[in-house]
C-alpha atoms as a PDB file:
ATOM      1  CA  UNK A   1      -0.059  -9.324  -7.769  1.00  0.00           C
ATOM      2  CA  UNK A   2      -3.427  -9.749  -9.615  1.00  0.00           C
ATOM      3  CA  UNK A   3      -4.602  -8.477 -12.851  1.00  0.00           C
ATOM      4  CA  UNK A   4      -2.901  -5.117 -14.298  1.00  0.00           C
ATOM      5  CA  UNK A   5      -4.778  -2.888 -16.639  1.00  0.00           C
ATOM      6  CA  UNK A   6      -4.057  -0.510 -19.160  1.00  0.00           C
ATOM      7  CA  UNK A   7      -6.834   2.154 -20.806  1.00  0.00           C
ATOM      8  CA  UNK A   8      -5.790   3.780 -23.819  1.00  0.00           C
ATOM      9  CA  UNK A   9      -8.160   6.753 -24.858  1.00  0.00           C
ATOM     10  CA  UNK A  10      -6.246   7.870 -28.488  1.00  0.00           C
ATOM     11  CA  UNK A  11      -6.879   7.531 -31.852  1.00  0.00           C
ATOM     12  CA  UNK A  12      -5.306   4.761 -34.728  1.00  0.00           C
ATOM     13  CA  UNK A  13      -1.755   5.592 -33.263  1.00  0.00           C
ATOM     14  CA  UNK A  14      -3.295   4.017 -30.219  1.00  0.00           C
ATOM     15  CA  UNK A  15      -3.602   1.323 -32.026  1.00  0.00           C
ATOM     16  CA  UNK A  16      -0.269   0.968 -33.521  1.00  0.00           C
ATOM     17  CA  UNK A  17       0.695   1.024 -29.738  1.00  0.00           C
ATOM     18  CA  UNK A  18      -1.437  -1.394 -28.268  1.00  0.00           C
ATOM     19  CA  UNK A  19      -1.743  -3.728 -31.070  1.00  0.00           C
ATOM     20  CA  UNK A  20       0.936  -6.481 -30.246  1.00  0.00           C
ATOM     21  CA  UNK A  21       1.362  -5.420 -26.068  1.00  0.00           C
ATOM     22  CA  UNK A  22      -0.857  -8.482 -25.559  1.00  0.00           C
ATOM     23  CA  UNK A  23       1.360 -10.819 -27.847  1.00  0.00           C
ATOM     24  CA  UNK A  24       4.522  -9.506 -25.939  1.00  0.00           C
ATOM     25  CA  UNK A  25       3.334 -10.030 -22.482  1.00  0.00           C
ATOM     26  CA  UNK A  26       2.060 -13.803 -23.097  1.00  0.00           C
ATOM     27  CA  UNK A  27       5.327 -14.650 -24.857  1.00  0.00           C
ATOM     28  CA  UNK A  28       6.714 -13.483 -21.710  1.00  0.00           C
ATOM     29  CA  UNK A  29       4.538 -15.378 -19.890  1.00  0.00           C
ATOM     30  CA  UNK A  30       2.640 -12.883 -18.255  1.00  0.00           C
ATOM     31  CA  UNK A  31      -0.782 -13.609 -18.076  1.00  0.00           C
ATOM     32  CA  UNK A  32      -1.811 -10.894 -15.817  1.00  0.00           C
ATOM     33  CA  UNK A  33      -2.041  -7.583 -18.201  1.00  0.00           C
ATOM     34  CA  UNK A  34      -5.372  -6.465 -19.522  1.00  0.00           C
ATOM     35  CA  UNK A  35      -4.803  -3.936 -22.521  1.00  0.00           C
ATOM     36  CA  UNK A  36      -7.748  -1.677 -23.548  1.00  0.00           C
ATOM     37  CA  UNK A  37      -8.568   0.561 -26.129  1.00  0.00           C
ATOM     38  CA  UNK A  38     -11.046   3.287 -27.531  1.00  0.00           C
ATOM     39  CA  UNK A  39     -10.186   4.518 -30.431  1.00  0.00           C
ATOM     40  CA  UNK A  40     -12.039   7.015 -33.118  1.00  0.00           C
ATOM     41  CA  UNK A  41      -9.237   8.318 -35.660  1.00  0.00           C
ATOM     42  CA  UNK A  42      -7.602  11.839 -35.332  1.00  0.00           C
ATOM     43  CA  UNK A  43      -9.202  12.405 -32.486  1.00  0.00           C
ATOM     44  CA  UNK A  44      -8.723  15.164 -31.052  1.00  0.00           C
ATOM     45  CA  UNK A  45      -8.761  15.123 -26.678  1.00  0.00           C
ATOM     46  CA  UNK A  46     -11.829  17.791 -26.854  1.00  0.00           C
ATOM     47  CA  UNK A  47     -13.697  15.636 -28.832  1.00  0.00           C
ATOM     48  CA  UNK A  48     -12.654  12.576 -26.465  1.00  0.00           C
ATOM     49  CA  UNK A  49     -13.914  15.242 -23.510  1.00  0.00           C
ATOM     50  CA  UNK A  50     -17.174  15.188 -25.716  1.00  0.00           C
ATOM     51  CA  UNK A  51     -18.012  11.515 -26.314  1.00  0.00           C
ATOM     52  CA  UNK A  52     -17.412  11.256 -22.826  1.00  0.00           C
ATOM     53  CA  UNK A  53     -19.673  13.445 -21.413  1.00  0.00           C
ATOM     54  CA  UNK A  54     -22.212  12.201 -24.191  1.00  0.00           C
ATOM     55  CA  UNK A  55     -21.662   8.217 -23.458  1.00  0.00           C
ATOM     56  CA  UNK A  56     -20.459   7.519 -26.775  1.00  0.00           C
ATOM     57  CA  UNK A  57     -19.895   3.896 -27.180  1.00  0.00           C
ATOM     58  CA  UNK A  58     -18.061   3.287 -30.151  1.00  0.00           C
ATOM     59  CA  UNK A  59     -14.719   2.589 -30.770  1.00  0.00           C
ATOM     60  CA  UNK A  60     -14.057   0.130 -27.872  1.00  0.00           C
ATOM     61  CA  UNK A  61     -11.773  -3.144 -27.759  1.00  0.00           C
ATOM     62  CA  UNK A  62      -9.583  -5.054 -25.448  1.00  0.00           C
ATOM     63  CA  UNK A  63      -7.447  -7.795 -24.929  1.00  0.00           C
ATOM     64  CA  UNK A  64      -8.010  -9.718 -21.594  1.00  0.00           C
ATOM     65  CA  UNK A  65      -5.087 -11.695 -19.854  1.00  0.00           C
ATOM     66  CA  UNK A  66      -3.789 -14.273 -21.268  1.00  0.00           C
ATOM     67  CA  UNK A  67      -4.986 -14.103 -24.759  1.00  0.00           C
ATOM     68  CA  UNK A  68      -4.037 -12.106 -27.776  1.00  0.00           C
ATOM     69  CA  UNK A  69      -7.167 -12.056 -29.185  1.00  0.00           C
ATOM     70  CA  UNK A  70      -8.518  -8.356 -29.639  1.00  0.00           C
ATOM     71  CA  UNK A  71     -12.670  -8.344 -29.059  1.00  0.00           C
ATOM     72  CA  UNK A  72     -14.801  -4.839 -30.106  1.00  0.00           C
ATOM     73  CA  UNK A  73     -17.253  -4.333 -27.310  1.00  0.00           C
ATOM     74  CA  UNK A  74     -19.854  -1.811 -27.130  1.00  0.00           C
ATOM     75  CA  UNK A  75     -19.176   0.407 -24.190  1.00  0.00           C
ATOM     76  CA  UNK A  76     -18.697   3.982 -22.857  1.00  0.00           C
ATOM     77  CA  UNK A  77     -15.606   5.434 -21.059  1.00  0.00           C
ATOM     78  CA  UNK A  78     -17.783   5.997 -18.052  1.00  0.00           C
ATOM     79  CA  UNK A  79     -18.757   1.734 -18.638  1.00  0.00           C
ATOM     80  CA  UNK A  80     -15.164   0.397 -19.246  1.00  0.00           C
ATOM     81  CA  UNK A  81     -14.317   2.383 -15.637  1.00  0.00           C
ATOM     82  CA  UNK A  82     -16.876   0.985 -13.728  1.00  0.00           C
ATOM     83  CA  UNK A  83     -16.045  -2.253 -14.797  1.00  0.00           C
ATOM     84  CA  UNK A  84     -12.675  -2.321 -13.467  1.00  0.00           C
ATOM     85  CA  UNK A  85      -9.770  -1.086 -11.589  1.00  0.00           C
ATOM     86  CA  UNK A  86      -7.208   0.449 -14.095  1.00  0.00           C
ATOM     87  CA  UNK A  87      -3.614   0.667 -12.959  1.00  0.00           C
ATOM     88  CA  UNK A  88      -3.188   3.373 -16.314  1.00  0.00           C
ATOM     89  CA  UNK A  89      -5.099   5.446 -18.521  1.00  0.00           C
ATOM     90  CA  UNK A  90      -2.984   7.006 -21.241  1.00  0.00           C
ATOM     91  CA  UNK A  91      -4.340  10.104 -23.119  1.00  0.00           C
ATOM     92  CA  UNK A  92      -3.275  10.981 -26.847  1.00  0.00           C
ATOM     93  CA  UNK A  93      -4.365  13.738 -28.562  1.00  0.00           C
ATOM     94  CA  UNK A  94      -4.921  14.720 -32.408  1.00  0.00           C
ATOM     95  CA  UNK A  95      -2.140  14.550 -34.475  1.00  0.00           C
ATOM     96  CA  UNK A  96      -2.288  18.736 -35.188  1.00  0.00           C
ATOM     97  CA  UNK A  97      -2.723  19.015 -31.665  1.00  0.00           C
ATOM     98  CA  UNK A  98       0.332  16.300 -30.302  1.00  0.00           C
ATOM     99  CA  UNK A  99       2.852  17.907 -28.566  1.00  0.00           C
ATOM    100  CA  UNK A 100       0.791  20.818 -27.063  1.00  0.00           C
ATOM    101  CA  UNK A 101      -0.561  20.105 -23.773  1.00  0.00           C
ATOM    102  CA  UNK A 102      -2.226  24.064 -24.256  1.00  0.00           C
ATOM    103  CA  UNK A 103      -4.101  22.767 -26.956  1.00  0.00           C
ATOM    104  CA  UNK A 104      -5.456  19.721 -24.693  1.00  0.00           C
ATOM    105  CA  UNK A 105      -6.778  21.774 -22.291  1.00  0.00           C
ATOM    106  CA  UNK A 106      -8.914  22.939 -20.675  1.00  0.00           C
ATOM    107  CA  UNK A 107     -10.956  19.476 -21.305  1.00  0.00           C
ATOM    108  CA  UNK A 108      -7.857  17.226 -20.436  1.00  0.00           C
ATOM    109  CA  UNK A 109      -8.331  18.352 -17.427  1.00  0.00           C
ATOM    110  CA  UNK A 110     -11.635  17.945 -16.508  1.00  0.00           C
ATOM    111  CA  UNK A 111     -11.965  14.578 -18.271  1.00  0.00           C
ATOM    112  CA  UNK A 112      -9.063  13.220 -15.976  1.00  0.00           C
ATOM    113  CA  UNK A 113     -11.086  14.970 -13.163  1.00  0.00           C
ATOM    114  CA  UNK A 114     -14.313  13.054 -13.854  1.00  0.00           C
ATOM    115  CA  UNK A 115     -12.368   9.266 -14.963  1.00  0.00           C
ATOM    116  CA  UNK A 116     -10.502   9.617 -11.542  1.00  0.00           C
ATOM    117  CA  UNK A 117     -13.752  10.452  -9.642  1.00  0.00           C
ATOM    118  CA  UNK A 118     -15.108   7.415 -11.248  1.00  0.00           C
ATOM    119  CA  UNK A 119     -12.610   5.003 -10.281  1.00  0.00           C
ATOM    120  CA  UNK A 120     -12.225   6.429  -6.854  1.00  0.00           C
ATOM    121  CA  UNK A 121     -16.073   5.842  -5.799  1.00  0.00           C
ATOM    122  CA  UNK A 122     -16.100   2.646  -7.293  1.00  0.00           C
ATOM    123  CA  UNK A 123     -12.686   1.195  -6.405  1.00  0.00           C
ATOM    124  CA  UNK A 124     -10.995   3.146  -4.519  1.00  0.00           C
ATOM    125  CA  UNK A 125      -8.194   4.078  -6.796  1.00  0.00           C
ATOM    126  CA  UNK A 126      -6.164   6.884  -8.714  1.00  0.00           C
ATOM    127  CA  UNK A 127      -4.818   5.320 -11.872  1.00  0.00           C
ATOM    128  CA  UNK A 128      -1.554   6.453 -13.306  1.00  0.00           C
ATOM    129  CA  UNK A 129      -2.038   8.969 -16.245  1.00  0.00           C
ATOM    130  CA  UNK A 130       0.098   8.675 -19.030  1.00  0.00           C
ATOM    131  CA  UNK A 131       0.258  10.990 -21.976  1.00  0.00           C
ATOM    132  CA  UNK A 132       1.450   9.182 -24.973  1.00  0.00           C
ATOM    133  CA  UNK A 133       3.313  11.569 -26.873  1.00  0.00           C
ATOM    134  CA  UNK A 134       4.320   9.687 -30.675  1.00  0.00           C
ATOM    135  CA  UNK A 135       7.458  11.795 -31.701  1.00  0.00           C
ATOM    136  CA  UNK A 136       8.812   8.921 -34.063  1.00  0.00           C
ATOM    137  CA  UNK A 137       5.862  10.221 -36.552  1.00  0.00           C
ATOM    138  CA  UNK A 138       7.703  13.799 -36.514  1.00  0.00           C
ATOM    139  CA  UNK A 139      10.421  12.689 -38.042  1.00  0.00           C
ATOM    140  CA  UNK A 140       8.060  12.076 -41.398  1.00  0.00           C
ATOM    141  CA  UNK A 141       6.694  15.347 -40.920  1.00  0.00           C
ATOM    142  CA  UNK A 142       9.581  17.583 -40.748  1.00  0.00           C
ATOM    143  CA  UNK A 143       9.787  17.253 -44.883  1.00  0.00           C
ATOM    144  CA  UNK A 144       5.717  17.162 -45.295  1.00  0.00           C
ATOM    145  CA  UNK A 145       4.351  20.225 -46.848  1.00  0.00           C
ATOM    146  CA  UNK A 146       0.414  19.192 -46.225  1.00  0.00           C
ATOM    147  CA  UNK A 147      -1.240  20.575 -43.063  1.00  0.00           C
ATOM    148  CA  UNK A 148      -1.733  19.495 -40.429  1.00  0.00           C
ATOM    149  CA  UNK A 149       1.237  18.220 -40.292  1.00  0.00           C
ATOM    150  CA  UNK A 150       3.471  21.822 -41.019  1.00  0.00           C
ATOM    151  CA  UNK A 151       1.565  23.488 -38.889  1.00  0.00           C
ATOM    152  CA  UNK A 152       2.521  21.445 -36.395  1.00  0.00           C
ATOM    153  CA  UNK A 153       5.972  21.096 -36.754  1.00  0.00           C
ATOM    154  CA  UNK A 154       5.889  25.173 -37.610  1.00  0.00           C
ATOM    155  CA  UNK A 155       6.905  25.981 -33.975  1.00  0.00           C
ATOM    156  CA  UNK A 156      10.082  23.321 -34.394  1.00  0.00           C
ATOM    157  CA  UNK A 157      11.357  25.363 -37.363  1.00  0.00           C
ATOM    158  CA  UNK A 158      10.138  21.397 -39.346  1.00  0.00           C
ATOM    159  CA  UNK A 159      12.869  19.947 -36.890  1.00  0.00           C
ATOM    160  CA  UNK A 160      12.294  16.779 -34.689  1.00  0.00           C
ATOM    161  CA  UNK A 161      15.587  17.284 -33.201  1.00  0.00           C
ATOM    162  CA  UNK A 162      14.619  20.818 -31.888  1.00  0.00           C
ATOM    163  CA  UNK A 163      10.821  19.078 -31.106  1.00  0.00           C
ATOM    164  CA  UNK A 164      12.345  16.215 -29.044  1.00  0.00           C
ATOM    165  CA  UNK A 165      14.653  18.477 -27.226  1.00  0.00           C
ATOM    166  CA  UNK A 166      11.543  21.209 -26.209  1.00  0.00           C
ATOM    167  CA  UNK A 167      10.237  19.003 -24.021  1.00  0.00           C
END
């Protein structure tokens, strides 16, 4: 029933999972899912914290219903969730940072704090939060010798197998 929305606050992985949802859901015919996006590369979720708390307003497309069409906007996290209801807001974090919810906090936290009191005084709603968490890219890293990237599979002993299974 009515529109449902999606916020994804990531970097260009974000992208990569965003960028043919719209596509999928009109060949489906569904012509009722909103897909948005802000997206600044690497990014890291204490520098998302940052450009929220500052109003940054770059980085910002989305793909209304119906169409598969992306369109840049310029608008702030604090703007996009005053515009309208989101059913979802999925987090990502910096690729030498993925996989550690630690390393997330403690600014995860209080930006979900703040987006939720947002929606709630305006619409009445708690969103789901998602935390997109890209293991597929581990795989690639397990062999890489450049950092981040062996730092971060360092704890994994550079195995996705032993990654996938931590958590």
């Amino acid at each position: 029933d009515g529109e449902f929305s999606v916020l994804v606050l990531g970097h260009s992985y974000g992208v990569d999972c965003t960028e043919h949802l719209p596509a999928l859901a009109v060949a489906a015919g569904i012509d009722n899912f909103r897909v948005a996006r802000f997206v600044k590369g690497n990014c890291s979720i204490e520098q998302r914290y940052n450009y929220f708390v500052e109003d940054y307003d770059k980085g910002y497309s989305e793909c209304a219903p119906g169409t598969t069409e992306w369109k840049s906007a310029k608008k702030t996290v604090k703007q996009a969730l005053e515009d309208r209801e989101w059913d979802a807001i999925v987090f990502q974090n910096s690729l030498e940072n993925q996989g550690f919810y630690d390393k997330a906090q403690p600014w995860l936290d209080k930006m979900v704090e703040d987006m939720v009191k947002v929606q709630k005084k305006k619409f009445k709603n708690t969103p789901k939060l998602c935390w997109n968490m890209f293991w597929p890219i581990s795989v690639l890293l397990e062999k890489s010798s450049a950092e981040p990237h062996k730092t971060r599979m360092a704890p994994y002993q550079q195995n996705s197998k032993i990654m996938f299974e931590h958590y």
